[in-house]
Protein backbone atom coordinates (compact mmCIF):
# COMPACT_ATOMS: atom_id res chain seq x y z
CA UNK A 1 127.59 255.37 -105.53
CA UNK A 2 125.99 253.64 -102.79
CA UNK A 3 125.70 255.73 -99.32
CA UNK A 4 126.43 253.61 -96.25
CA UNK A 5 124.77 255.36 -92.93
CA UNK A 6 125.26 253.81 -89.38
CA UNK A 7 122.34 252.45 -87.72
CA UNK A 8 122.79 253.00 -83.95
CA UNK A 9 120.43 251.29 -81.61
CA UNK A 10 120.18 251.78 -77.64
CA UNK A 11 119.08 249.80 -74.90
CA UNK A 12 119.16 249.49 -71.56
CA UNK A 13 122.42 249.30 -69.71
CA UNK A 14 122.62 246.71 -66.65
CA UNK A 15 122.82 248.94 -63.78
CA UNK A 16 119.31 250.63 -65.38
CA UNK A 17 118.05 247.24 -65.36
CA UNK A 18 118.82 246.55 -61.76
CA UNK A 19 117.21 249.79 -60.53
CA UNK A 20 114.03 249.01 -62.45
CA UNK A 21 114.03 245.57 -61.29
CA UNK A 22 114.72 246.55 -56.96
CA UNK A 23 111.87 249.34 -57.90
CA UNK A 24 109.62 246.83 -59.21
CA UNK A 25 110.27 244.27 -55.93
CA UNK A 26 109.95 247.16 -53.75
CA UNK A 27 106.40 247.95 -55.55
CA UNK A 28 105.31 244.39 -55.02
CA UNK A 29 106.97 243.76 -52.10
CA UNK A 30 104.87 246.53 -49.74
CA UNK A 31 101.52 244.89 -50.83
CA UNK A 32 102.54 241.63 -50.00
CA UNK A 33 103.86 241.99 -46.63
CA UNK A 34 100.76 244.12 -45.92
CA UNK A 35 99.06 241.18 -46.91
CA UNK A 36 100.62 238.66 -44.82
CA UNK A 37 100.92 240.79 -41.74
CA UNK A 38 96.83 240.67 -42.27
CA UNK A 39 96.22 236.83 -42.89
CA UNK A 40 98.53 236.24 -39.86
CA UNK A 41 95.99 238.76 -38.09
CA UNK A 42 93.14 237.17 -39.27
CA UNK A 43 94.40 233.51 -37.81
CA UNK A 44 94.99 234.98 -34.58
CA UNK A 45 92.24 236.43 -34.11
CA UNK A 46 89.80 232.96 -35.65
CA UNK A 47 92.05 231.23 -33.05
CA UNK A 48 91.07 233.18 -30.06
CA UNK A 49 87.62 233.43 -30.67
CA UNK A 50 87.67 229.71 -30.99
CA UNK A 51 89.98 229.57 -27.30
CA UNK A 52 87.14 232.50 -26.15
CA UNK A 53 83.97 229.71 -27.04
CA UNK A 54 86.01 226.57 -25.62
CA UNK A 55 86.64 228.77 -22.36
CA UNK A 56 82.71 229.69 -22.20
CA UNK A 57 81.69 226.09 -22.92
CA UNK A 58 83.26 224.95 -19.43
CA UNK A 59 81.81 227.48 -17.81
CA UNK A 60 78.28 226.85 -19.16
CA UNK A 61 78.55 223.18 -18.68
CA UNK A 62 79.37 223.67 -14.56
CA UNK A 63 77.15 226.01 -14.52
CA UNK A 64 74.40 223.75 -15.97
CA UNK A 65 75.12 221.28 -13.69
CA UNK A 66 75.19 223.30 -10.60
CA UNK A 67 71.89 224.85 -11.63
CA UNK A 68 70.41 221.40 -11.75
CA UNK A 69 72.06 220.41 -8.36
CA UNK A 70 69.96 223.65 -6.97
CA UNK A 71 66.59 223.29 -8.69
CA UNK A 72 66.62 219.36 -7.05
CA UNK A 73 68.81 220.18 -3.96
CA UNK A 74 66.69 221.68 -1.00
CA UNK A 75 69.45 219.87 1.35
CA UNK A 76 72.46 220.95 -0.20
CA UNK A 77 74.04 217.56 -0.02
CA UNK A 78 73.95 216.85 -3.59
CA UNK A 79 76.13 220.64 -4.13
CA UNK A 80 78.23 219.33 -1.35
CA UNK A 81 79.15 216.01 -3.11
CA UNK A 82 79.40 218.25 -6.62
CA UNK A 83 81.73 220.26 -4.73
CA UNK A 84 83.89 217.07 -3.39
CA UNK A 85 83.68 215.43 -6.75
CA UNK A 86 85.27 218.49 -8.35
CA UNK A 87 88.04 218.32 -5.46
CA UNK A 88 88.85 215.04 -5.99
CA UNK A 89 89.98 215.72 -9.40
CA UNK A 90 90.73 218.64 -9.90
CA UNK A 91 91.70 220.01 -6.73
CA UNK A 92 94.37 222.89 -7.30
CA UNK A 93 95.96 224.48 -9.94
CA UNK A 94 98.37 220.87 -10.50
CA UNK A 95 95.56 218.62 -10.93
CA UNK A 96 92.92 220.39 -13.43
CA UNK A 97 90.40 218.51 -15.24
CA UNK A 98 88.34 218.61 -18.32
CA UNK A 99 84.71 216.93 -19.89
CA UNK A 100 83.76 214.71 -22.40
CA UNK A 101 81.22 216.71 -24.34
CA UNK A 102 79.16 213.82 -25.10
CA UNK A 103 78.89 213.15 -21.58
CA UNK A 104 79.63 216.58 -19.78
CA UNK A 105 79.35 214.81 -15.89
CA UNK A 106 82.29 212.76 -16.38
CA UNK A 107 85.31 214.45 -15.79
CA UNK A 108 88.84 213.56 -17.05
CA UNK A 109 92.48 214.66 -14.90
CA UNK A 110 94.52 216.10 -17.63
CA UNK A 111 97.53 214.52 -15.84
CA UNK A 112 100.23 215.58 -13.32
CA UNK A 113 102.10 218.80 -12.73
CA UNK A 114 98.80 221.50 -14.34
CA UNK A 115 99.14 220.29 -17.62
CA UNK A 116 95.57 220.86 -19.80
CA UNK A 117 94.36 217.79 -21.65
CA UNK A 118 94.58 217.94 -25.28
CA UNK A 119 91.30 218.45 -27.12
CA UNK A 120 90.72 217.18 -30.58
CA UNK A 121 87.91 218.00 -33.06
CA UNK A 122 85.29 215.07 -34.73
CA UNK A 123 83.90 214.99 -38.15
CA UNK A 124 81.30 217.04 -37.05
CA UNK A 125 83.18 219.93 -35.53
CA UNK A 126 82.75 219.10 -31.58
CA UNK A 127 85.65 220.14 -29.63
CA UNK A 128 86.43 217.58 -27.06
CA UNK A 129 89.10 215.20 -24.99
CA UNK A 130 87.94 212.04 -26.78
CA UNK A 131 91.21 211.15 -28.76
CA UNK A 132 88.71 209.69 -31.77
CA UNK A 133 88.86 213.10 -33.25
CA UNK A 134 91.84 214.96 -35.12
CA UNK A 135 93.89 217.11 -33.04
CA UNK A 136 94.23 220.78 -32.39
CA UNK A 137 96.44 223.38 -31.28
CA UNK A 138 93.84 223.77 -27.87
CA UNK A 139 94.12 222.78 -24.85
CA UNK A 140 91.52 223.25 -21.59
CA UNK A 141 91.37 222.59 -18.42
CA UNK A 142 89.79 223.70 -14.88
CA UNK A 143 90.26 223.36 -10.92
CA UNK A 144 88.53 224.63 -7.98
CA UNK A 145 90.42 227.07 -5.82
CA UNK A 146 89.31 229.27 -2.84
CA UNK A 147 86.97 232.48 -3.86
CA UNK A 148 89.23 234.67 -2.47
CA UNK A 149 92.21 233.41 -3.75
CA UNK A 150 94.66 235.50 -5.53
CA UNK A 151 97.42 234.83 -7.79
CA UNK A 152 100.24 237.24 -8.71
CA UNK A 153 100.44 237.17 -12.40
CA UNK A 154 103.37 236.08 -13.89
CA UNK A 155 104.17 233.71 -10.52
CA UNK A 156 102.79 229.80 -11.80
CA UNK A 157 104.58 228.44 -8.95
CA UNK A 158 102.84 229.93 -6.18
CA UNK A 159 100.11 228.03 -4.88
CA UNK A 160 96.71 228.63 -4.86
CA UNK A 161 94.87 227.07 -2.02
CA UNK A 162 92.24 224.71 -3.24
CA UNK A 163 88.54 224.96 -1.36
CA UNK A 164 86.29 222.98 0.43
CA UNK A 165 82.54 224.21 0.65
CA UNK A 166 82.14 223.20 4.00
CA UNK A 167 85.12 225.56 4.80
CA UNK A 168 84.62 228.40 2.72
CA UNK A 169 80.70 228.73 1.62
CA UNK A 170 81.68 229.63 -1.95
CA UNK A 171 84.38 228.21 -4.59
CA UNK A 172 85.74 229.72 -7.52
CA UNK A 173 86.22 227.77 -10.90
CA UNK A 174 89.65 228.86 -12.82
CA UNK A 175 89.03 227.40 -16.24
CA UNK A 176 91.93 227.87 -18.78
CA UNK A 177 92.09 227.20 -22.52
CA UNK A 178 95.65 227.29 -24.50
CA UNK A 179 97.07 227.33 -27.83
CA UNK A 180 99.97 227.59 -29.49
CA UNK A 181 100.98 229.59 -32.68
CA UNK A 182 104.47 228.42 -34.16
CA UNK A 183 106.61 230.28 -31.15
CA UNK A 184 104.10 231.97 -29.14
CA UNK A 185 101.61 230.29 -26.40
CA UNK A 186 98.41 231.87 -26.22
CA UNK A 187 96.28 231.87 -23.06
CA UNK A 188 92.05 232.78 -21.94
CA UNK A 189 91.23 232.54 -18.15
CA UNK A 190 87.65 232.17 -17.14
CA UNK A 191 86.55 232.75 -13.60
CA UNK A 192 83.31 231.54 -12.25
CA UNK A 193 82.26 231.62 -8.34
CA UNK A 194 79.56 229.34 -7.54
CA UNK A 195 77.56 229.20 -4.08
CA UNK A 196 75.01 226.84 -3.03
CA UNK A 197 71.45 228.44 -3.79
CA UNK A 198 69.88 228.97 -0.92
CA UNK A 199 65.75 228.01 -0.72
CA UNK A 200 63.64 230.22 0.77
């Protein structure tokens, strides 16, 4: 006679399955946000050392120019007509200006109201407002305003009072470059006071 015996198998119930399964997301989960949280880091950070080198480029470029106005200037005039060309333009902080980087004399009004004109990047990887390029999240402009001219941060609206070398002796130029990151606008002021070199 034949002996029948009961094979009995287990597994795993549903609500063992579920617990395994939110352990296992919460495993992977950790890593990857860590992860993310980093590459956002990372962009940041590649974006404002870009904003940081745009910033310095204005800064060199005036400066460049002013230190050619002083090696050929004995007179002054040709500072004083620098000066006047620069306050023509880009006046106060509504009417700021940028440069073509091919041609870093000419300067272009970014338009009405402070806005900073769009700069877009060529083939070759030159920042600048010449539309030919792609563009980018930047933006840059500058403007001359008094040396001694102070603005309350957080208060845009105030005015800062724009100078005049005969007036003052010395200017200061406020160059800003801006970008913006899905929600958030990012912002780099550069400060630069510039004289005329005097000749002894």
């Amino acid at each position: 006679m034949r002996s029948l015996h009961r094979i009995t198998q287990k597994g795993f119930t549903i609500i063992e399955t579920l617990v395994a399964v939110t352990l296992l997301m919460i495993a992977i989960a950790g890593p990857l946000l860590i992860a993310s949280k980093g590459l956002t880091s990372a962009l940041y950070a590649k974006d404002q050392m870009t904003a940081s080198y745009l910033a310095q480029e204005a800064m060199e470029t005036i400066k460049n120019q002013k230190s050619n106005l002083d090696y050929n200037d004995l007179l002054g005039s040709k500072f004083d007509t620098f000066i006047s060309k620069l306050n023509t333009s880009c006046g106060d902080q509504y009417h700021r200006c940028d440069f073509d980087t091919i041609t870093p004399g000419n300067f272009t009004n970014c338009g009405p109201s402070g806005a900073l004109c769009p700069l877009f990047v060529s083939d070759k990887n030159i920042y600048s407002t010449n539309d030919s390029g792609n563009k980018t999240v930047f933006k840059r402009g500058f403007y001359l305003e008094k040396a001694t001219a102070v603005l309350p941060p957080g208060s845009p609206t105030l005015s800062v009072p724009s100078c005049s070398y005969a007036d003052d002796q010395e200017c200061r130029i406020h160059v800003t470059v801006s970008w913006n990151t899905t929600t958030i606008e990012n912002e780099i002021d550069l400060y630069l006071n510039v004289t005329q070199q005097t000749n002894k």
